[in-house]
Protein backbone atom coordinates (compact mmCIF):
# COMPACT_ATOMS: atom_id res chain seq x y z
CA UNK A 1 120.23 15.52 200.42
CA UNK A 2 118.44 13.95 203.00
CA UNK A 3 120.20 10.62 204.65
CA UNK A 4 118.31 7.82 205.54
CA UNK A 5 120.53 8.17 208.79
CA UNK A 6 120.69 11.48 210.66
CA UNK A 7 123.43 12.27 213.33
CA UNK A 8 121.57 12.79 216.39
CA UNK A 9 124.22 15.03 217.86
CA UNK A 10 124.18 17.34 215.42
CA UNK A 11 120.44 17.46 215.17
CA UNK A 12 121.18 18.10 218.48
CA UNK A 13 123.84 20.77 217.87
CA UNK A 14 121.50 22.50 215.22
CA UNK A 15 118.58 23.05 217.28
CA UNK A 16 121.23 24.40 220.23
CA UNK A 17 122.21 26.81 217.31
CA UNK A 18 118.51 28.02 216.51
CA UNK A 19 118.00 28.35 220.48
CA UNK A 20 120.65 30.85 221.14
CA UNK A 21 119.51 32.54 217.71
CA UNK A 22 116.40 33.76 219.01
CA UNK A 23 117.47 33.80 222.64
CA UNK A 24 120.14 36.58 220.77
CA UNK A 25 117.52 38.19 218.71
CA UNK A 26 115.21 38.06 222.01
CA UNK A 27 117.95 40.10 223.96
CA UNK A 28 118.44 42.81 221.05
CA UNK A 29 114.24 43.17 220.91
CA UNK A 30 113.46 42.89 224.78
CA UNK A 31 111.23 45.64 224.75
CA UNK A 32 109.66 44.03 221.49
CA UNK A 33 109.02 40.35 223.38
CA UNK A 34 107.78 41.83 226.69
CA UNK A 35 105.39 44.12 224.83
CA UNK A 36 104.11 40.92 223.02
CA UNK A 37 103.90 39.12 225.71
CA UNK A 38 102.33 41.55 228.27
CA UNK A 39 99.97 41.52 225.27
CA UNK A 40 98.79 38.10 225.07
CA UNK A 41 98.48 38.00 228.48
CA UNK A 42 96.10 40.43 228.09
CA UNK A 43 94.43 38.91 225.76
CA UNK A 44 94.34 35.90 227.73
CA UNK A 45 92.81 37.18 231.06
CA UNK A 46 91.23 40.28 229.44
CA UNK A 47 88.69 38.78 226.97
CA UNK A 48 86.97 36.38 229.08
CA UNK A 49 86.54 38.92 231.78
CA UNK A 50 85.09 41.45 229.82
CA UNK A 51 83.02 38.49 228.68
CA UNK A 52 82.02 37.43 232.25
CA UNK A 53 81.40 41.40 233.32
CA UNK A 54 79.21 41.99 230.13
CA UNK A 55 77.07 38.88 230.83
CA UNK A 56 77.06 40.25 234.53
CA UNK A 57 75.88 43.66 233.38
CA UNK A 58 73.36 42.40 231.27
CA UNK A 59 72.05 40.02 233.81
CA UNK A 60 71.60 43.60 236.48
CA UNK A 61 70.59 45.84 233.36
CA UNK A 62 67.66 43.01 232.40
CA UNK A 63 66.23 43.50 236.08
CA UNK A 64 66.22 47.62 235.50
CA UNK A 65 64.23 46.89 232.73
CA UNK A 66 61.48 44.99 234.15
CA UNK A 67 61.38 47.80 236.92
CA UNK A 68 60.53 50.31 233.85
CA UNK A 69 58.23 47.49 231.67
CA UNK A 70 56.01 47.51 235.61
CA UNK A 71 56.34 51.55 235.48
CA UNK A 72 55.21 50.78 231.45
CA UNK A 73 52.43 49.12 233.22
CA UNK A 74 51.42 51.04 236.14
CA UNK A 75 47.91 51.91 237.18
CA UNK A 76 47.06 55.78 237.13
CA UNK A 77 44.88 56.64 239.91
CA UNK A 78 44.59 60.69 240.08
CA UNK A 79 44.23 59.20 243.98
CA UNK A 80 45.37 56.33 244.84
CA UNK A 81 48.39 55.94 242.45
CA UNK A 82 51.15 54.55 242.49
CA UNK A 83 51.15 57.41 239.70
CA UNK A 84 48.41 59.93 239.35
CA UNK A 85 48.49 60.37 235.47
CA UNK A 86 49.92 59.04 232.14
CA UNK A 87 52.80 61.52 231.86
CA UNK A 88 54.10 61.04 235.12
CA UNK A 89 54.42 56.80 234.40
CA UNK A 90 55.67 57.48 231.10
CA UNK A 91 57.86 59.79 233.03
CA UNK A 92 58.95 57.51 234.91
CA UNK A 93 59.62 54.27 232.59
CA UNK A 94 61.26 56.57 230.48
CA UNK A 95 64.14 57.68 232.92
CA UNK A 96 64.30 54.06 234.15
CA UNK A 97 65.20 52.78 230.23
CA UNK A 98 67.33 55.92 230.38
CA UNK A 99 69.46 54.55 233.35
CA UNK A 100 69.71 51.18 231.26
CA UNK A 101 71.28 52.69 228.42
CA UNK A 102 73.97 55.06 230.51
CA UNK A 103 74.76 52.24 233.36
CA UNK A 104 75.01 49.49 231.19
CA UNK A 105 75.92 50.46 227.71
CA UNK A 106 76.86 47.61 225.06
CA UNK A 107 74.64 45.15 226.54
CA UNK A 108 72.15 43.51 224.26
CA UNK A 109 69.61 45.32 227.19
CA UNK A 110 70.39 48.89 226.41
CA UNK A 111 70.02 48.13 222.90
CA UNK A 112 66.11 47.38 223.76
CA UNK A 113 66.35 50.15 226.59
CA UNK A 114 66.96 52.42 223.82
CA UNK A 115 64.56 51.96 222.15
CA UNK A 116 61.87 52.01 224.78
CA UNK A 117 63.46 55.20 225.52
CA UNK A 118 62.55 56.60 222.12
CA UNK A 119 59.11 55.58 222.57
CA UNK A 120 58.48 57.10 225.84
CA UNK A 121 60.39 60.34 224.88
CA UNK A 122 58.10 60.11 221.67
CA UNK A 123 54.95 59.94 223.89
CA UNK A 124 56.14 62.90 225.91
CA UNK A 125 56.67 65.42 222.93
CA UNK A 126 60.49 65.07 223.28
CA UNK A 127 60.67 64.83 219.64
CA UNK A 128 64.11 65.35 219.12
CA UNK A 129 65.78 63.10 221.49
CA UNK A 130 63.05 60.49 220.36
CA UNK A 131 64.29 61.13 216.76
CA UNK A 132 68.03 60.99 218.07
CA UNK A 133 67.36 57.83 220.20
CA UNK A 134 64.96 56.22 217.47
CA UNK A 135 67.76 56.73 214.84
CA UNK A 136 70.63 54.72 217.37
CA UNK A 137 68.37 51.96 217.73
CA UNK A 138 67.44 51.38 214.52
CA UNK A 139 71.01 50.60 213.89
CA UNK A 140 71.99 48.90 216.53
CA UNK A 141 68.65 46.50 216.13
CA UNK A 142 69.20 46.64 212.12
CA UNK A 143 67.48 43.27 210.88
CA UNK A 144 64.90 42.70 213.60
CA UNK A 145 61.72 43.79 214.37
CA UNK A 146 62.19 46.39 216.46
CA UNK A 147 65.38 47.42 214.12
CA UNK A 148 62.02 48.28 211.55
CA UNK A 149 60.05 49.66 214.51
CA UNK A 150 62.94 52.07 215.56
CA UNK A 151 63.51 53.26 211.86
CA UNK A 152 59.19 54.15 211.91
CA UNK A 153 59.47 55.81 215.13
CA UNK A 154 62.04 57.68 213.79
CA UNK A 155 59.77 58.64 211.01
CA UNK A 156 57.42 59.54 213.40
CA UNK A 157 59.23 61.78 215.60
CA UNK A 158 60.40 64.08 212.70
CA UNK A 159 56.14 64.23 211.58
CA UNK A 160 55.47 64.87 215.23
CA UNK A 161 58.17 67.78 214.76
CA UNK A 162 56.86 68.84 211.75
CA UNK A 163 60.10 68.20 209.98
CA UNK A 164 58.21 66.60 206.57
CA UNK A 165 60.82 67.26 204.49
CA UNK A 166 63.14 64.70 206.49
CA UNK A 167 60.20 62.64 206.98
CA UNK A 168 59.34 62.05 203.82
CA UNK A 169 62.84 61.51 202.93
CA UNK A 170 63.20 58.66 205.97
CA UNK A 171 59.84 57.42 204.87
CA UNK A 172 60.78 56.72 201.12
CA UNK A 173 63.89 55.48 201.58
CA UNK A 174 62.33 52.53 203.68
CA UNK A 175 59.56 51.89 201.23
CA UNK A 176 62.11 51.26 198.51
CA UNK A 177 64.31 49.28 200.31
CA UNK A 178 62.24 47.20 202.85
CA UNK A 179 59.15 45.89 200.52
CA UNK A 180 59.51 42.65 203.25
CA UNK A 181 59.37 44.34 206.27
CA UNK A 182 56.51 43.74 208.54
CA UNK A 183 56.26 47.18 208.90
CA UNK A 184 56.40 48.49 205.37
CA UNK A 185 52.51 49.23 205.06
CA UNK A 186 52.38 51.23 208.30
CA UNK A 187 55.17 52.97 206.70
CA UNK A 188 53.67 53.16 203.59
CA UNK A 189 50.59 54.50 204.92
CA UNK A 190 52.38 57.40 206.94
CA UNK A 191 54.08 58.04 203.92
CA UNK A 192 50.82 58.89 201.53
CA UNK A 193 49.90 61.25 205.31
CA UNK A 194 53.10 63.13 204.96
CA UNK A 195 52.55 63.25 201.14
CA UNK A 196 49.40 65.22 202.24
CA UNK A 197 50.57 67.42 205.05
CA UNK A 198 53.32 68.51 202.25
CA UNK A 199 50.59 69.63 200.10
CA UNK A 200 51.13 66.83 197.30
CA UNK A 201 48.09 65.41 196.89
CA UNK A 202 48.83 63.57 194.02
CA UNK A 203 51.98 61.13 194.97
CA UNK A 204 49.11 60.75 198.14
CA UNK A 205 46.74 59.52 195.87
CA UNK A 206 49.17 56.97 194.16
CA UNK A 207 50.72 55.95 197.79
CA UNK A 208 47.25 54.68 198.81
CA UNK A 209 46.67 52.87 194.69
CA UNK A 210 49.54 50.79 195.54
CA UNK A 211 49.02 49.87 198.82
CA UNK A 212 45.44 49.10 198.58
CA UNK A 213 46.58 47.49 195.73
CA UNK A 214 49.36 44.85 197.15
CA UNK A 215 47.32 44.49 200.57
CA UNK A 216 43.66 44.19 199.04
CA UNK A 217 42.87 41.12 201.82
CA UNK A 218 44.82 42.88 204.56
CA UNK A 219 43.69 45.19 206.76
CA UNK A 220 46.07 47.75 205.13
CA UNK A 221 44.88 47.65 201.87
CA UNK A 222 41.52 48.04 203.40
CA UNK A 223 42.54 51.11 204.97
CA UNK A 224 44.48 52.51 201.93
CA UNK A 225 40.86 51.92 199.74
CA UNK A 226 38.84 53.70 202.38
CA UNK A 227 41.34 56.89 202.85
CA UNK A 228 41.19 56.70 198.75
CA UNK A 229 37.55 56.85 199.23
CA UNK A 230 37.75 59.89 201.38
CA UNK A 231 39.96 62.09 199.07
CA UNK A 232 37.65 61.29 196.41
CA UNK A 233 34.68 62.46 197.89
């Protein structure tokens, strides 16, 4: 029962007595409490430095990548340069993203490096590392637009490769999936052109009903009707 009046010596006493409990316990478990407390420390220092290096990496790995968006960008002059055709800039952007991703990985910059990567390596016929790089990306940029760019350059890259099977595969699991994507008719459309290449005309044929369908107005749906038209004829 608890006195209105407590003994302040032996609250005093008591809390001596829990003291030398744990300083007992502490004794028996040393290796326990320094472990714990070299980990907190390291906790303590380590987090925000790996904070403040990160935000320093990203802040060098965002000025490699406007080096490669000006090779992106570059004038080809056969003469006068500063490259003397389109290969050689891609060439050139594309190693540049490259560096991003291995000197600086885990930044939010290597993410897009990545992916710029892809596209280059795409443009160059490197279909598989475009597929490989394209596939990373559209993970690691899952629920933004260049998330749903990545996953149709992936597409992409196994067409270029003439892997259809795996295309079409990629290709429909996006359609049913992603009706809100901003990319879904693009993907739709290559969809009905793999449906062709694989010699099945008809799922083609209802590929470009239903898109011409749901985009009549849009420029998509427009393009669906007039690839309808074509088969037709």
């Amino acid at each position: 029962m608890t006195t209105a009046y407590e003994n302040p010596l032996h609250t005093h006493v008591a809390e001596q007595s829990e003291v030398k409990k744990w300083l007992v316990w502490a004794k028996q478990h040393q290796e326990m409490v320094f472990v714990g407390g070299l980990v907190i420390l390291l906790v303590a220092v380590g987090v925000p430095y790996y904070l403040h290096t990160q935000e320093k990496a990203d802040e060098d790995a965002q000025g490699v990548l406007s080096l490669a968006q000006y090779y992106q960008h570059a004038q080809v002059d056969a003469k006068n340069g500063p490259f003397k055709s389109e290969a050689e800039k891609n060439d050139k952007a594309m190693t540049t993203f490259q560096r991003i991703v291995t000197d600086f990985p885990g930044t939010p910059t290597a993410k897009l490096a990545r992916y710029y990567t892809a596209k280059d390596q795409l443009i160059l016929g490197q279909f598989g590392q475009a597929y490989s790089n394209f596939d990373v990306a559209s993970q690691e940029l899952k629920g933004t637009v260049l998330g749903d760019e990545a996953y149709l350059g992936k597409i992409l890259a196994l067409e270029s490769d003439n892997k259809l099977s795996q295309a079409i595969g990629s290709a429909e699991i996006f359609v049913k999936s992603n009706t809100n994507s901003f990319v879904y008719p693009e993907v739709a459309l290559t969809l009905s052109d793999l449906y062709l290449k694989n010699q099945n005309k008809d799922k083609a044929v209802e590929q470009l009903k239903a898109i011409a369908k749901t985009y009549a107005d849009s420029n998509w749906g427009k393009e669906a009707a007039s690839r309808l038209a074509n088969l037709k004829s």
